[in-house]
Protein backbone atom coordinates (compact mmCIF):
# COMPACT_ATOMS: atom_id res chain seq x y z
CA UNK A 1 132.39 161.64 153.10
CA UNK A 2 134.34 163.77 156.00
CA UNK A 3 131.20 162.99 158.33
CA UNK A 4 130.49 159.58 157.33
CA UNK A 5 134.16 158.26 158.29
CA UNK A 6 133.75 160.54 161.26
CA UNK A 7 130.75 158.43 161.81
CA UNK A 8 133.12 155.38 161.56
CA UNK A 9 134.77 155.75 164.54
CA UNK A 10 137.59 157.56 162.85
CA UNK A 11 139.06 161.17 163.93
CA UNK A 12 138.44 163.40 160.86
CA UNK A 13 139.78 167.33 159.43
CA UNK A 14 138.43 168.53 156.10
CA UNK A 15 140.46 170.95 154.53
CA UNK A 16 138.61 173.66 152.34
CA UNK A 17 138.81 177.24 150.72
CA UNK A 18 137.29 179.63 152.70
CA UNK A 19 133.73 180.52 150.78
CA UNK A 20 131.08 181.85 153.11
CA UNK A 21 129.22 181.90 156.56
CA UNK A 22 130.86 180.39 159.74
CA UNK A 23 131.99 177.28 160.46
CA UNK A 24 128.51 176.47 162.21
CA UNK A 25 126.62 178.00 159.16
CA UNK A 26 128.13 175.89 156.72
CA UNK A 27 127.20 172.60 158.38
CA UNK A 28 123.91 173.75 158.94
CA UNK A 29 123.94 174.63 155.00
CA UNK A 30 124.80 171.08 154.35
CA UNK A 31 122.47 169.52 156.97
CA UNK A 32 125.63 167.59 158.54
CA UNK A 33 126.36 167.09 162.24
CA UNK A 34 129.32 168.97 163.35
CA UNK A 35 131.67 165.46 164.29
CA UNK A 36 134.20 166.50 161.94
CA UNK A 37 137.10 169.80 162.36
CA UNK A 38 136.33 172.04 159.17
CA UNK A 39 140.15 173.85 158.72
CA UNK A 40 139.35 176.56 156.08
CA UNK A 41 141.96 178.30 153.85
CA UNK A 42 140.93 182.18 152.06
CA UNK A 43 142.37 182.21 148.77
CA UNK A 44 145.56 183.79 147.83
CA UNK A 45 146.13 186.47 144.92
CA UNK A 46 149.09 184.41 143.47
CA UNK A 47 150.10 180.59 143.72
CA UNK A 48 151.32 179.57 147.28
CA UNK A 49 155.38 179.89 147.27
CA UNK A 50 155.90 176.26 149.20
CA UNK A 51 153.69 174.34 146.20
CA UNK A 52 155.58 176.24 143.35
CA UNK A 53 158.53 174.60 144.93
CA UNK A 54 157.70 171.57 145.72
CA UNK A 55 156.23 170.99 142.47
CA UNK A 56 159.84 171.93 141.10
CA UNK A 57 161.68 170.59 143.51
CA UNK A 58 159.86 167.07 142.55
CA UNK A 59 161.22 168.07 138.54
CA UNK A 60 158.82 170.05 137.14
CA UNK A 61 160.05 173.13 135.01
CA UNK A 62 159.63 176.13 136.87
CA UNK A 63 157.76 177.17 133.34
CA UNK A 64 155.88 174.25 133.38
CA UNK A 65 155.25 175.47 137.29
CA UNK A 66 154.20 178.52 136.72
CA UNK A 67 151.41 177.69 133.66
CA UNK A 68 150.20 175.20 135.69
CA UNK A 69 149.39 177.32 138.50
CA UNK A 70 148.81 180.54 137.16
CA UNK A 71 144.95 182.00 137.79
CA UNK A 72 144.42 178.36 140.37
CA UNK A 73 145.30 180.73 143.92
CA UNK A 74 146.23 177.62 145.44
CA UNK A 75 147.47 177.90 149.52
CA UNK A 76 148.63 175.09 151.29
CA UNK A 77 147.14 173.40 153.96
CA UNK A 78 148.40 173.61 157.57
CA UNK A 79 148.31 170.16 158.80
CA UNK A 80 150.26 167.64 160.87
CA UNK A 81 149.35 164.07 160.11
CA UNK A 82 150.62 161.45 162.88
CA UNK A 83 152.61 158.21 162.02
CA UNK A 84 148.65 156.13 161.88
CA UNK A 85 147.00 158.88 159.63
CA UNK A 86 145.84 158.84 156.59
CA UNK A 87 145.05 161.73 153.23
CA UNK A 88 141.81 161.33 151.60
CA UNK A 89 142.12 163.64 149.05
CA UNK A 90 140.52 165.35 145.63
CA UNK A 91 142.69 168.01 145.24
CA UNK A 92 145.98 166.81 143.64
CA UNK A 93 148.04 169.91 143.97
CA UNK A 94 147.16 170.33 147.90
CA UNK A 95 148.22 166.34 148.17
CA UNK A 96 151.47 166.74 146.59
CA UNK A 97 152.22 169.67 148.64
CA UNK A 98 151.49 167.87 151.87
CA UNK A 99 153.41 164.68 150.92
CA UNK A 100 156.15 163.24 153.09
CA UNK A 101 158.21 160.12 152.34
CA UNK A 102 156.33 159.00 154.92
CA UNK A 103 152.92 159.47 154.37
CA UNK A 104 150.23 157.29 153.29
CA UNK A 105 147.52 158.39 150.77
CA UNK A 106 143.91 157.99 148.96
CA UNK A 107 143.37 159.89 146.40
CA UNK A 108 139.85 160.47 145.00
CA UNK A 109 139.31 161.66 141.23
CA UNK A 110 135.82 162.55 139.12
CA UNK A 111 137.41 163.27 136.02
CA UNK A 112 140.48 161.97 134.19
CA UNK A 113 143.96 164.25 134.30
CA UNK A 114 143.36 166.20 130.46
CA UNK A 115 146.66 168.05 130.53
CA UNK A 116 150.71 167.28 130.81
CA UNK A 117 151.08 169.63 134.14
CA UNK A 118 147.70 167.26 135.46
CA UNK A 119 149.57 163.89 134.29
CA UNK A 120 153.09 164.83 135.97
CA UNK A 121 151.16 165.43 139.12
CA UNK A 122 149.20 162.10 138.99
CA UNK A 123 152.13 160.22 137.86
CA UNK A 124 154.13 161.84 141.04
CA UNK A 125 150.94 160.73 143.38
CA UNK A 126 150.88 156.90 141.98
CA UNK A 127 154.71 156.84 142.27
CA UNK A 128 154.67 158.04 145.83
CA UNK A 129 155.44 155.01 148.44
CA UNK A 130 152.60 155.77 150.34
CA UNK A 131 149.65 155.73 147.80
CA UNK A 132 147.57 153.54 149.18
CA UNK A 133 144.86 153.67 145.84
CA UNK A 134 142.76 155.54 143.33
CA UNK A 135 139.25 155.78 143.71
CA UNK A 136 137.21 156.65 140.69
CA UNK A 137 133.24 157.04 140.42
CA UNK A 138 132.87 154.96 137.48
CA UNK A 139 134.12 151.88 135.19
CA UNK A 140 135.20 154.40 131.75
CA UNK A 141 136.93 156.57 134.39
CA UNK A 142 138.70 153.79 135.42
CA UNK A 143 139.47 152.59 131.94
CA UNK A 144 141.12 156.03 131.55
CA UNK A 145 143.06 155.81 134.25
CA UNK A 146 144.50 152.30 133.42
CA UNK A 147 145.41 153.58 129.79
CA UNK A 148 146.94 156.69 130.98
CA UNK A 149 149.14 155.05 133.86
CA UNK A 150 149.31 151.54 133.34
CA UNK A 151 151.92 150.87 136.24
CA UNK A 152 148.90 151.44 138.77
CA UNK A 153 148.31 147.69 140.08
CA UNK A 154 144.20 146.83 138.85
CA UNK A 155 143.53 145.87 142.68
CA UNK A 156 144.67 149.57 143.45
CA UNK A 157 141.82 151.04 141.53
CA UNK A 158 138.57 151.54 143.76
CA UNK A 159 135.65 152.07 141.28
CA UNK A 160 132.83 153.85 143.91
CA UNK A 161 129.99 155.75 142.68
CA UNK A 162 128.94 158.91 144.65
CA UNK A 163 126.33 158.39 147.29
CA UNK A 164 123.68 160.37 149.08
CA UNK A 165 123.08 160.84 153.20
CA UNK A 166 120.21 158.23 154.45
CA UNK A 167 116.71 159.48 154.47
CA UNK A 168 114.93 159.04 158.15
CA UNK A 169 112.71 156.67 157.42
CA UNK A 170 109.59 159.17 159.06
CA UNK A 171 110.15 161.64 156.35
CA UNK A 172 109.54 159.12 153.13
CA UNK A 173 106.09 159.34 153.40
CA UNK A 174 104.35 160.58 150.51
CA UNK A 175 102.38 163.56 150.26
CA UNK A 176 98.41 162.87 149.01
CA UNK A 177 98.72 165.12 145.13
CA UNK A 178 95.41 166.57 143.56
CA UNK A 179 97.69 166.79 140.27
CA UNK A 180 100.61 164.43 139.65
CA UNK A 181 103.75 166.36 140.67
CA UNK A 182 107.02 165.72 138.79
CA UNK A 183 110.76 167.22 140.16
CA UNK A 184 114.12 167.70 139.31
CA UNK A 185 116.26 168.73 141.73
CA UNK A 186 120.02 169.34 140.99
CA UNK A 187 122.18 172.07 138.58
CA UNK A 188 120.45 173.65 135.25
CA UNK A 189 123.82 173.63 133.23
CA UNK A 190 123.24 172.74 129.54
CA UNK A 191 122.93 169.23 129.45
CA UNK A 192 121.54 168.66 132.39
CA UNK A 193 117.77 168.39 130.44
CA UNK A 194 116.26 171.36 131.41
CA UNK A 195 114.93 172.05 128.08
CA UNK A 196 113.48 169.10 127.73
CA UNK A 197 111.64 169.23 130.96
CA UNK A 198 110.68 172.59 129.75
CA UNK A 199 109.29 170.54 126.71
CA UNK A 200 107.61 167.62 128.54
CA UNK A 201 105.42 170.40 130.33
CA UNK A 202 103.78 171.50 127.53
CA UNK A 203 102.69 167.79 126.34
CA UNK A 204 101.44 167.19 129.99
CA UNK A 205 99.65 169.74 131.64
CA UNK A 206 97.98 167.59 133.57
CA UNK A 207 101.01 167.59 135.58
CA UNK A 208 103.14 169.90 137.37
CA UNK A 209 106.80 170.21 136.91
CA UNK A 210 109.37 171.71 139.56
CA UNK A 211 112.85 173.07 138.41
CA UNK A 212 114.75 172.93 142.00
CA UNK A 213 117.78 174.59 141.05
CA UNK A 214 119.91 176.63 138.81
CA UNK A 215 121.97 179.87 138.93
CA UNK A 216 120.55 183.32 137.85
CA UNK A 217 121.95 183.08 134.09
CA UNK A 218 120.12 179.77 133.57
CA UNK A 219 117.08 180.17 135.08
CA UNK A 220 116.89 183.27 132.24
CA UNK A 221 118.15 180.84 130.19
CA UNK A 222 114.82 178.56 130.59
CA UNK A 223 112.69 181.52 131.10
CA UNK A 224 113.27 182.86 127.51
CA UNK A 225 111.52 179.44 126.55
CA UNK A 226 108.25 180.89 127.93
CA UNK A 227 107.62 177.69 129.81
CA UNK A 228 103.99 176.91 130.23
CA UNK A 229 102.50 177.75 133.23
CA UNK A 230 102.22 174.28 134.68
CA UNK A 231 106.75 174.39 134.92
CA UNK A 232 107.36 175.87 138.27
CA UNK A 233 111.49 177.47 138.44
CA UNK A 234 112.28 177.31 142.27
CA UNK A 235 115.83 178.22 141.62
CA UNK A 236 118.77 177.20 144.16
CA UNK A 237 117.78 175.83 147.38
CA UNK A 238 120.51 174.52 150.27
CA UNK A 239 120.45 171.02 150.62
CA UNK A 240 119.59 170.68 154.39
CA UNK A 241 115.88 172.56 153.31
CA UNK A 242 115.31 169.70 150.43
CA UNK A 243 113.57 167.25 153.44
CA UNK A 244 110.97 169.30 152.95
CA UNK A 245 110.21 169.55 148.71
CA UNK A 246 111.02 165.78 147.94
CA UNK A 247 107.93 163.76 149.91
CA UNK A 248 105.70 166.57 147.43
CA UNK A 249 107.13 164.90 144.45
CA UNK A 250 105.62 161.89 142.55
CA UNK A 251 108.23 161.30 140.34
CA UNK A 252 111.60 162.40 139.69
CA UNK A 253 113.74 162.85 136.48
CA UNK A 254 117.39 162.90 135.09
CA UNK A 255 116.98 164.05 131.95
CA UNK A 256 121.35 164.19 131.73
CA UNK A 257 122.15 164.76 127.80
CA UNK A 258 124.64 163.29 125.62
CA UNK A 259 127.05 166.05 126.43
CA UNK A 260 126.78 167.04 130.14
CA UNK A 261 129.34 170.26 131.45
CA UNK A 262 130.46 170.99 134.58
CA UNK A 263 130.00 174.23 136.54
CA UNK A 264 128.39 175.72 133.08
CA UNK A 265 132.28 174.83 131.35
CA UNK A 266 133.11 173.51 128.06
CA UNK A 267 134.12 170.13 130.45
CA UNK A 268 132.06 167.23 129.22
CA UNK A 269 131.35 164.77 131.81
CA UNK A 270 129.08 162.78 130.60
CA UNK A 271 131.16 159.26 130.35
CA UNK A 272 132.03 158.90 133.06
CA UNK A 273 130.03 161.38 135.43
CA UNK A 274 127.90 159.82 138.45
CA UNK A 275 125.41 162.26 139.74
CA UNK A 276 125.05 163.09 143.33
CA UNK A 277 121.24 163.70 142.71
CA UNK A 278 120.31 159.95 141.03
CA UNK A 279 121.59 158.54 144.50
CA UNK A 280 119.52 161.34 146.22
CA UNK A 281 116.43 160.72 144.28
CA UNK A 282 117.11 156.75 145.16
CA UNK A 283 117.38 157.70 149.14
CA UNK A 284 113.92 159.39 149.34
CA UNK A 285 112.49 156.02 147.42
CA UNK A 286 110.82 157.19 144.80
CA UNK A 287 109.98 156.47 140.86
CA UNK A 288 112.83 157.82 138.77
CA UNK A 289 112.51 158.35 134.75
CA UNK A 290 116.27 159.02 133.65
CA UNK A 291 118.23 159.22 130.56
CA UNK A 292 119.46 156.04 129.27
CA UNK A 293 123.26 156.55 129.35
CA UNK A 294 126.06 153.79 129.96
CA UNK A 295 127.24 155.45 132.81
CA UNK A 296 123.74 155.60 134.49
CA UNK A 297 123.06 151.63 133.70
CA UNK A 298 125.72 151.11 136.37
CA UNK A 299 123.36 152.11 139.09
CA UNK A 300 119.67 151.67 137.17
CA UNK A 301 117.98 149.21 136.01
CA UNK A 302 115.37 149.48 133.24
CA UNK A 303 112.10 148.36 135.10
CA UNK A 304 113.73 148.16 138.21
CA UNK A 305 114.62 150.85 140.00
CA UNK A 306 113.86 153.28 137.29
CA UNK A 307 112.55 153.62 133.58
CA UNK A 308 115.62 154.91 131.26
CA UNK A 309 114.64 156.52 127.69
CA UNK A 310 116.10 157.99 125.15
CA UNK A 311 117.81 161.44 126.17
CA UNK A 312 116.74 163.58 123.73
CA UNK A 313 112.67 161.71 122.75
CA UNK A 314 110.63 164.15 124.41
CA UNK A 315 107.86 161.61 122.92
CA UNK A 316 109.68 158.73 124.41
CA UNK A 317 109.74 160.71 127.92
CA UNK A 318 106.30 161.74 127.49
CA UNK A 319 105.27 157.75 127.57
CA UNK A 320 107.13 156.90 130.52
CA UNK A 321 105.53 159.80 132.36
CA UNK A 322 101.82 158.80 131.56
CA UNK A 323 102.93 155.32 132.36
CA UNK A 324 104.04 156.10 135.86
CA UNK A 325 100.87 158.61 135.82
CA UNK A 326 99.07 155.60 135.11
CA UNK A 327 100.08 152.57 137.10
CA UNK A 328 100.56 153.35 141.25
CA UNK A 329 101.65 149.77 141.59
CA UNK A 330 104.55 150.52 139.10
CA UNK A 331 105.52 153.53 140.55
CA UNK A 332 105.53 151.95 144.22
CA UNK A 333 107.69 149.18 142.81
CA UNK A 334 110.51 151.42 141.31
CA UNK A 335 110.30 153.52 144.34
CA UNK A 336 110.82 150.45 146.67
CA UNK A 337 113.52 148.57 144.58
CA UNK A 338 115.28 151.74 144.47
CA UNK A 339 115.41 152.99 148.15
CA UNK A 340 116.19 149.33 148.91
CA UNK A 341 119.23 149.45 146.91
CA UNK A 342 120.37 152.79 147.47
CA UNK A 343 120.49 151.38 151.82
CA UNK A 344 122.70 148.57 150.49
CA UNK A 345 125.24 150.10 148.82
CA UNK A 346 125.03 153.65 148.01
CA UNK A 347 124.90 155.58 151.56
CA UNK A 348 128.18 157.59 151.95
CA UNK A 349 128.80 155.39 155.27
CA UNK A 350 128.22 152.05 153.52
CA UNK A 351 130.94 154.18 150.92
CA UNK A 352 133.40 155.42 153.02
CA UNK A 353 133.67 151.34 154.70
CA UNK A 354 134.00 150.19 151.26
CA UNK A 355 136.90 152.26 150.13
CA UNK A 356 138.45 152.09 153.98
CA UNK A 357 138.57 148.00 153.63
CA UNK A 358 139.52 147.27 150.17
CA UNK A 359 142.60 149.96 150.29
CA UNK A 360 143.85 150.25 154.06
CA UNK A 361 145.46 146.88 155.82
């Protein structure tokens, strides 16, 4: 998002935690240009002073303070934001602390506030007179956010999915398979279907499948399966390096579950998540089998742009694969549909326009 309203003309400085390599090293990890300051923050052993008293200067009990903060090693950022400028911001806490009567605000959220200390904050932020608008990544996030804090205006609610980085159009040809090659690319959390690509190997092994993906723990994890020898674990790769694995593929699958967690926690995201990698699959235009969940039908369409099943059929998955193996024409015709779509509205530049001209006048 940072370089695609850099790419808008606009003057742009992302704010992160420190984490690792340079400053050049992490754009190059990402595959971004470099049109965008990066202003990175290491993380401090306790909870930054200047928060913990904003936070109770603003009427929060200094216990309620503390809880809330204890364990998060917040810092706050050093920034000076002219009369014209604008926050575009996902972490609450930061955003409060940076706040001036006079400052105007997005804030961005991917999952609803669970606890009091998180609804205090967001009630604060929607209070504020310079919140400008909420954008959330799908309708039942939305929904929650209207139940929880009703007093939000509707037209004040952006509902935005994620979106992926267009794919040069020399790089989407397809590479000529001897076997059909099948890929997921993306995390290997429970719930994210690896078990059930795992399963779907054994019932084709006419095919190849690629795990791209996955920390140490769960790559054991799917290893103790004994996966057949036709389910190939490539483990984590950096995103800029994925040009080159995605023209191999033939197909790709979201196998999401019912119950999807986030960074291997007990969060369940499913409702109202909105993968990163459905919008990547859909910018390299190819055929996509994914679950069939409510929050995925907001972006595919059975027969469309992808063929949805059942999450937890292996059978069911099985068919759609020797479908696709099957029938080029309707693989080329959910891999067009979908990389059509995805250039219409789900680039992180057609994005960042979107939320820029529905909440800023």
């Amino acid at each position: 998002m940072s370089a695609a309203l850099s790419s808008l003309g606009h003057d742009v400085t992302l704010h992160a935690y420190q984490g690792g390599g340079t400053d050049r090293e992490v754009f190059d990890y990402f595959g971004v240009s470099s049109t965008f300051e990066l202003r990175r923050y290491a993380r401090s052993k306790r909870p930054d002073a200047f928060i913990m008293h904003r936070l109770h200067k603003l009427g929060m009990p200094t216990r309620s303070v503390m809880r809330y903060l204890q364990g998060r090693q917040l810092v706050r950022p050093k920034t000076h934001m002219d009369r014209d400028g604008i926050f575009f911001a996902r972490n609450a806490e930061w955003l409060l602390a940076c706040l001036d009567r006079g400052s105007r605000f997005i804030f961005e959220s991917h999952k609803p506030a669970r606890d009091v200390q998180s609804r205090w904050i967001h009630g604060r932020l929607f209070g504020h007179p310079g919140f400008l608008g909420l954008v959330v990544i799908t309708q039942p996030l939305r929904d929650l956010y209207r139940e929880m804090f009703p007093a939000i205006p509707p037209d004040r609610i952006v509902v935005k999915a994620d979106g992926a980085d267009e794919v040069d159009s020399s790089l989407l040809t397809a590479t000529a398979n001897a076997r059909f090659q099948v890929g997921y690319v993306g995390h290997l959390y429970e719930g994210r279907g690896g078990e059930l690509i795992v399963a779907l190997a054994r019932t084709l092994p006419e095919a190849d499948f690629h795990l791209v993906g996955g920390r140490s723990e769960d790559l054991a994890r799917l290893s103790s399966l004994r996966p057949p020898e036709n389910l190939f674990l490539h483990g984590h790769k950096p995103p800029a390096i994925l040009s080159s694995l995605y023209p191999k593929f033939d197909v790709l699958l979201a196998p999401y579950q019912r119950r999807v967690s986030v960074g291997g926690s007990a969060q369940e995201t499913s409702a109202y998540m909105s993968p990163l990698k459905v919008f990547e699959y859909m910018s390299w235009a190819k055929p996509i089998v994914a679950s069939d969940l409510p929050v995925l039908r907001e972006v595919l369409v059975q027969g469309c742009n992808a063929l949805l099943v059942d999450p937890e059929d292996v059978r069911r998955w099985e068919t759609a694969l020797r479908r696709l193996m099957a029938n080029r024409k309707l693989r080329d015709g959910l891999a067009r549909t979908a990389g059509q779509l995805f250039r219409e509205r789900y680039t992180w530049k057609a994005r960042a326009r979107d939320v820029l001209s529905q909440l800023v006048h």
